[in-house]
N, C-alpha and C. Protein backbone atom coordinates (compact mmCIF):
# COMPACT_ATOMS: atom_id res chain seq x y z
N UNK A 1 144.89 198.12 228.16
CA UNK A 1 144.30 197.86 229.45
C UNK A 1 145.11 198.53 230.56
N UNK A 2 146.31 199.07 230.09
CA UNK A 2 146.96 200.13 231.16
C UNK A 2 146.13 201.01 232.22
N UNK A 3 144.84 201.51 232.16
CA UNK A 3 144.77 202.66 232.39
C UNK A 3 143.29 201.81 233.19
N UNK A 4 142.60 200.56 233.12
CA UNK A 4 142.04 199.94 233.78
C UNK A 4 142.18 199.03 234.42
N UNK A 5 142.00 198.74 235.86
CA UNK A 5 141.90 197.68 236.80
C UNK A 5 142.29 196.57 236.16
N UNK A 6 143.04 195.39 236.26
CA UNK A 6 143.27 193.68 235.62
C UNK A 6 142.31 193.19 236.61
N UNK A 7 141.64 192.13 235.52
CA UNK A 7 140.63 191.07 235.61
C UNK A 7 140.77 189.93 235.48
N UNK A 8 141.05 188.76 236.18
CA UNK A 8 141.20 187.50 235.97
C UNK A 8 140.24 186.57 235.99
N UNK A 9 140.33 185.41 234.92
CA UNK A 9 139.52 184.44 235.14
C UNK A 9 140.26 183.00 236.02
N UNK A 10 139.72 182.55 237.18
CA UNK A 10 140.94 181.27 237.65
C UNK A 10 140.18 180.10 237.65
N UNK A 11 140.47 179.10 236.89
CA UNK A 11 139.50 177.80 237.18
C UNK A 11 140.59 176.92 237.61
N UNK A 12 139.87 176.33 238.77
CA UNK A 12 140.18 174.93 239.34
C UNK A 12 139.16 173.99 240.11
N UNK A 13 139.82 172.86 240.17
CA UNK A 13 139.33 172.20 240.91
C UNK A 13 139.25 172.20 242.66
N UNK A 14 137.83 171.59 243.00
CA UNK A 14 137.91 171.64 244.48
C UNK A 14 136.63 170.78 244.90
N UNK A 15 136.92 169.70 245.50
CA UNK A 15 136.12 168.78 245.85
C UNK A 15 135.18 167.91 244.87
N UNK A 16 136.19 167.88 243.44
CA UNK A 16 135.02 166.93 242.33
C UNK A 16 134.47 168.02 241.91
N UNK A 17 134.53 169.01 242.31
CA UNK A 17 134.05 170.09 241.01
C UNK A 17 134.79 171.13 240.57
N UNK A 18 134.72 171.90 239.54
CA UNK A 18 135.56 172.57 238.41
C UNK A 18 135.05 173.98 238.79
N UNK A 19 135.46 175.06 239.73
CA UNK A 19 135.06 176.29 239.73
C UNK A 19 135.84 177.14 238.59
N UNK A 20 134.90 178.29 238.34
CA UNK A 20 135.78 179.27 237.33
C UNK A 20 134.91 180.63 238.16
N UNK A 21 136.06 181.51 238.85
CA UNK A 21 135.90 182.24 239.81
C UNK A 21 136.49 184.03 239.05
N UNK A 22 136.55 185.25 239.06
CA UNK A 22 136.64 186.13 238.47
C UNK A 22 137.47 186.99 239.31
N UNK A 23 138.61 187.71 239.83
CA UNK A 23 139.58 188.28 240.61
C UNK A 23 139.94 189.54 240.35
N UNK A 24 140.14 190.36 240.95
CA UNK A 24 140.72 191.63 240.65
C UNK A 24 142.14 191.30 240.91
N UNK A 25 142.68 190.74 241.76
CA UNK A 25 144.28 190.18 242.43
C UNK A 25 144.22 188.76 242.32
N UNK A 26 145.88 188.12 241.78
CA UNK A 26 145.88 186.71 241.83
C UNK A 26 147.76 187.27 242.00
N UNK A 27 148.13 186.13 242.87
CA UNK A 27 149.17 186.43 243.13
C UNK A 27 150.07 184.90 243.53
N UNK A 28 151.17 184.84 244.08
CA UNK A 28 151.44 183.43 244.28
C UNK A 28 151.37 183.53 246.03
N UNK A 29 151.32 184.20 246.65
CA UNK A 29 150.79 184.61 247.99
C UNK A 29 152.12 183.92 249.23
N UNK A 30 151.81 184.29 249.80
CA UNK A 30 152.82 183.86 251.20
C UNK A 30 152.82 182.60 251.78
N UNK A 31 151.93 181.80 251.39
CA UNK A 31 151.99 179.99 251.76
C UNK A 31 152.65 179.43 250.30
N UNK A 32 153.41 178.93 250.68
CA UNK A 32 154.16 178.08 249.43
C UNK A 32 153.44 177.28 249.04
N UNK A 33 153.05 176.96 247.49
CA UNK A 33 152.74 176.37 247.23
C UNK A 33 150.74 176.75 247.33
N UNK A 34 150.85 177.83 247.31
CA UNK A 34 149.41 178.10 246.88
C UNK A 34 149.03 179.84 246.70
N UNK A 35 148.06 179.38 245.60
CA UNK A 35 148.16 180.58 244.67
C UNK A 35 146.87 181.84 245.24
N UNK A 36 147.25 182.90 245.94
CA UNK A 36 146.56 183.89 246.36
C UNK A 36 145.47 184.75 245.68
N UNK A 37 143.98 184.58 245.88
CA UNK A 37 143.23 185.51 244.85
C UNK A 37 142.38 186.41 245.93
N UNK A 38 142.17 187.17 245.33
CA UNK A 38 141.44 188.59 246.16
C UNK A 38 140.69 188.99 245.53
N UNK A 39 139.39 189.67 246.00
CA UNK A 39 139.03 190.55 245.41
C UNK A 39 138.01 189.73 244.29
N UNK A 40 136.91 188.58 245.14
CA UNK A 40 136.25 188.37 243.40
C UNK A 40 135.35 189.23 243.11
N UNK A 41 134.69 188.96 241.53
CA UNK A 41 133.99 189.68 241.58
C UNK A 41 132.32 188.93 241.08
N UNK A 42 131.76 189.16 241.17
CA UNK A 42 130.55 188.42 241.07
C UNK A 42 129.10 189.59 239.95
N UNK A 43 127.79 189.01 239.90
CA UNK A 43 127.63 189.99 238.69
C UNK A 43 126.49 191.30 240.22
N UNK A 44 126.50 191.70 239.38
CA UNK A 44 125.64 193.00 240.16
C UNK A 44 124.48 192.61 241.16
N UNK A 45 124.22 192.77 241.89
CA UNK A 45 122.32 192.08 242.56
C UNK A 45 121.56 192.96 241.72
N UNK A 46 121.97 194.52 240.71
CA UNK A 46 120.87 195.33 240.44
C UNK A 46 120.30 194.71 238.84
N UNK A 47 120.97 193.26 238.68
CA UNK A 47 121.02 193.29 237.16
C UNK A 47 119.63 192.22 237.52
N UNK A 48 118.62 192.80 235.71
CA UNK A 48 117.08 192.05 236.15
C UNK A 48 117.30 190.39 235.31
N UNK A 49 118.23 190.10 235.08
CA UNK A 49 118.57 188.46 235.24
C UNK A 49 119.32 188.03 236.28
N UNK A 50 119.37 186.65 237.13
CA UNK A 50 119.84 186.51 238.07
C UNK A 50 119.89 185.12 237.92
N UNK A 51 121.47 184.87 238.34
CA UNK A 51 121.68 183.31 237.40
C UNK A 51 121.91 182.47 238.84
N UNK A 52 121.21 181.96 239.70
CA UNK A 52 120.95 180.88 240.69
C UNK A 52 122.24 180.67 240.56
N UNK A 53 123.17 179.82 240.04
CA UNK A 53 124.26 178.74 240.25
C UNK A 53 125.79 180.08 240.66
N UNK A 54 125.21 181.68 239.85
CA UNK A 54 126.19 182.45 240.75
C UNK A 54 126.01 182.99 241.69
N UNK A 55 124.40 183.31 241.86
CA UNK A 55 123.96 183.60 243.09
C UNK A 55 124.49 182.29 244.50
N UNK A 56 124.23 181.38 244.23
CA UNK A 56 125.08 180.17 245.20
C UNK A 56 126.51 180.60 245.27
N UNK A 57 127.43 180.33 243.88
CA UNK A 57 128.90 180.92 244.82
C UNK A 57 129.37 181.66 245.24
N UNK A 58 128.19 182.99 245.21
CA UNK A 58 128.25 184.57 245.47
C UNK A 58 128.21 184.21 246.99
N UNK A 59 127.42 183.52 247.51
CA UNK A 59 127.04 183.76 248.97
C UNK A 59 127.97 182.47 249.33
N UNK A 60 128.28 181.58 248.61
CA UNK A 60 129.59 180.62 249.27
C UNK A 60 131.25 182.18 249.82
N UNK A 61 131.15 182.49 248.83
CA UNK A 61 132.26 183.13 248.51
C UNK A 61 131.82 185.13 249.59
N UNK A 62 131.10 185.00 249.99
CA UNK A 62 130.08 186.13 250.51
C UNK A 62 131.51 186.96 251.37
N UNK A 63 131.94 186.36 252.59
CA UNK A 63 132.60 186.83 253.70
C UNK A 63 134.02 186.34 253.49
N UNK A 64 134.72 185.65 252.58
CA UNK A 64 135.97 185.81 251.78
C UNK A 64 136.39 187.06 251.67
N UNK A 65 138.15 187.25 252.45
CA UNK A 65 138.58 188.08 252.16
C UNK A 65 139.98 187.61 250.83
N UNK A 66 140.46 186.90 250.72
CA UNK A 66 141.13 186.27 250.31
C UNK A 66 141.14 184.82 250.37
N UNK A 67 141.03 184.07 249.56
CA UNK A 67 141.27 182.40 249.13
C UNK A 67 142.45 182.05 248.21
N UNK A 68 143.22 181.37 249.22
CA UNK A 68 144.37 179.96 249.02
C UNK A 68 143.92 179.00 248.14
N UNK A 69 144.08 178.75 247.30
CA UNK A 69 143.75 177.77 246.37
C UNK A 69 145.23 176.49 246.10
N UNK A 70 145.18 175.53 246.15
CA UNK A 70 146.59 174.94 246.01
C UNK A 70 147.08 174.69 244.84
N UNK A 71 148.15 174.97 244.52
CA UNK A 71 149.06 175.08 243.06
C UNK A 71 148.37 174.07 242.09
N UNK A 72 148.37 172.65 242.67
CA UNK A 72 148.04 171.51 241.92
C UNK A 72 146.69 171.49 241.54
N UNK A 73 145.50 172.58 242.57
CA UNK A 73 144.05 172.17 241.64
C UNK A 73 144.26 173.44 240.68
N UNK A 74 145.19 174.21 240.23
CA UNK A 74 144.61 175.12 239.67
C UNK A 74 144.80 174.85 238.35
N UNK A 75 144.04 175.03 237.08
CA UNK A 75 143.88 174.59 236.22
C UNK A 75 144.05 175.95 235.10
N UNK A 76 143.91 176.70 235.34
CA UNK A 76 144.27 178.10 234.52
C UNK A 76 143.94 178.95 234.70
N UNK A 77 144.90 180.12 234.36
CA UNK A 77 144.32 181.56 235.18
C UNK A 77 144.53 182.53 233.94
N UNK A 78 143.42 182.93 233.35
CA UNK A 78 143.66 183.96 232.49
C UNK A 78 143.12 185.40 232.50
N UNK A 79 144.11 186.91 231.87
CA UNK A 79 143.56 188.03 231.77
C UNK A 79 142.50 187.84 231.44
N UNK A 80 141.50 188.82 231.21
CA UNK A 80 140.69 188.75 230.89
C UNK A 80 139.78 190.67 230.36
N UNK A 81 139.23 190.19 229.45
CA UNK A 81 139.16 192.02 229.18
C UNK A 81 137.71 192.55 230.10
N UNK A 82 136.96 191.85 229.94
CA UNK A 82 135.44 191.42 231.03
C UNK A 82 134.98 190.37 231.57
N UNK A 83 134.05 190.40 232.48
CA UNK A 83 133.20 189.53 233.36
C UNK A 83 132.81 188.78 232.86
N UNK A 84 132.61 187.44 232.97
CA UNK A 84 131.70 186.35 232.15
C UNK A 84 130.85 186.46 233.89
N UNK A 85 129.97 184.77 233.53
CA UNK A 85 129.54 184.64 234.70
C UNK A 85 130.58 183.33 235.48
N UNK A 86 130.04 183.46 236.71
CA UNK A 86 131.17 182.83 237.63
C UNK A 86 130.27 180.83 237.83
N UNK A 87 130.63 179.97 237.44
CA UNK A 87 130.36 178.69 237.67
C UNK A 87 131.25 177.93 238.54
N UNK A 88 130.27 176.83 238.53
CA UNK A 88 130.64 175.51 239.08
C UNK A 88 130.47 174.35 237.93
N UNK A 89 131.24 173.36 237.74
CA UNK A 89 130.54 172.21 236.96
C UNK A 89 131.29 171.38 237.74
N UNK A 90 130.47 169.92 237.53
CA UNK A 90 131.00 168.84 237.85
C UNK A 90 132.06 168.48 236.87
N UNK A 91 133.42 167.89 238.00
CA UNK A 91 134.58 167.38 236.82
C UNK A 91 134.52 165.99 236.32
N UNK A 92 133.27 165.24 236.91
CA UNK A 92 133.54 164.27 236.36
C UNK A 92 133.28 164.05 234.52
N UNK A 93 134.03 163.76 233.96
CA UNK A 93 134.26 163.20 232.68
C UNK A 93 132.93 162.46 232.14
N UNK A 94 131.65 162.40 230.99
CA UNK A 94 130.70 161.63 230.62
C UNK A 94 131.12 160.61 230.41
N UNK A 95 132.43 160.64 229.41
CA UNK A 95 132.86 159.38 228.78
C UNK A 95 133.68 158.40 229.71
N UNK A 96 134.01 159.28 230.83
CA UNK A 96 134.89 158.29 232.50
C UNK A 96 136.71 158.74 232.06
N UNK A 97 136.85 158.68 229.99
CA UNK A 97 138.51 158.74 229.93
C UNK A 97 139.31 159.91 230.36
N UNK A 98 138.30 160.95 231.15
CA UNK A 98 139.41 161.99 231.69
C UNK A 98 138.98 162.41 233.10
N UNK A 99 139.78 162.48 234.14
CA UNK A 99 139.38 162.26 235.32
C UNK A 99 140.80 163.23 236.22
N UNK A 100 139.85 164.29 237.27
CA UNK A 100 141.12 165.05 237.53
C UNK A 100 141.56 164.61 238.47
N UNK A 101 143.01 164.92 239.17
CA UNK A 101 143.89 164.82 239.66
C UNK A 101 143.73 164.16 241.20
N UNK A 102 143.37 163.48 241.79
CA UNK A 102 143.25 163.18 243.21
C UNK A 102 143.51 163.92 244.13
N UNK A 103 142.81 164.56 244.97
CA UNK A 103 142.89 165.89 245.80
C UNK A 103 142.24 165.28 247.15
N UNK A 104 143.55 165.05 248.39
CA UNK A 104 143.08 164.72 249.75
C UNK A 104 141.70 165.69 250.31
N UNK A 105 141.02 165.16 250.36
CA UNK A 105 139.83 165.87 250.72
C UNK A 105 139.68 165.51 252.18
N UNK A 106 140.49 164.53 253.43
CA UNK A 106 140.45 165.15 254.85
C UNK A 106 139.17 163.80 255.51
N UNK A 107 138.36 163.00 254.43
CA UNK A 107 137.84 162.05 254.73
C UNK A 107 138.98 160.32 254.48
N UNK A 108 138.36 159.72 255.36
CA UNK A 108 138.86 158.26 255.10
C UNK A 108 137.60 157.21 254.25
């Protein structure tokens, strides 16, 4: 993979849900304590399937030049050799016994 661009996959959490987002740059970035990604990448508009739930984080994620993500939601960041597609799922647990991390979300 020397001789091509690095591709990352980064999933974390953010607001009760589980994103898995796709990066050309992931870095540990200049705010302490939170992990720098650039550069996502999302699937083509020319391709004749079109998957609604990435079309939504395509245009969440639209005018992003870079996103701060904080150390503690991030859940794993791996190379990657190609593109999957980019999701959202809910983190809550079916069975209730696994439940992520408590993340101040700024409401009382």
């Amino acid at each position: 993979m020397a001789d091509k661009q690095r591709l990352y996959r980064v999933t974390f959490f953010n607001q009760g849900h589980i994103y898995e987002v796709y990066a050309k740059s992931v870095s540990q970035g200049g705010l302490y304590g939170f992990v720098e990604i650039e550069q996502l990448v999302f699937g083509e508009r020319s391709e004749l399937v079109v998957d609604p739930a990435e079309e939504k984080l395509a245009s969440e994620f639209a005018d992003v030049i870079r996103s701060y993500i904080p150390m503690h939601a991030v859940v794993r960041i791996d190379e990657v050799r190609k593109r999957g597609a980019a999701k959202v799922t809910d983190a809550g647990g079916s069975d209730g016994k696994v439940m992520p991390f408590p993340v101040y979300t700024g409401r009382n």
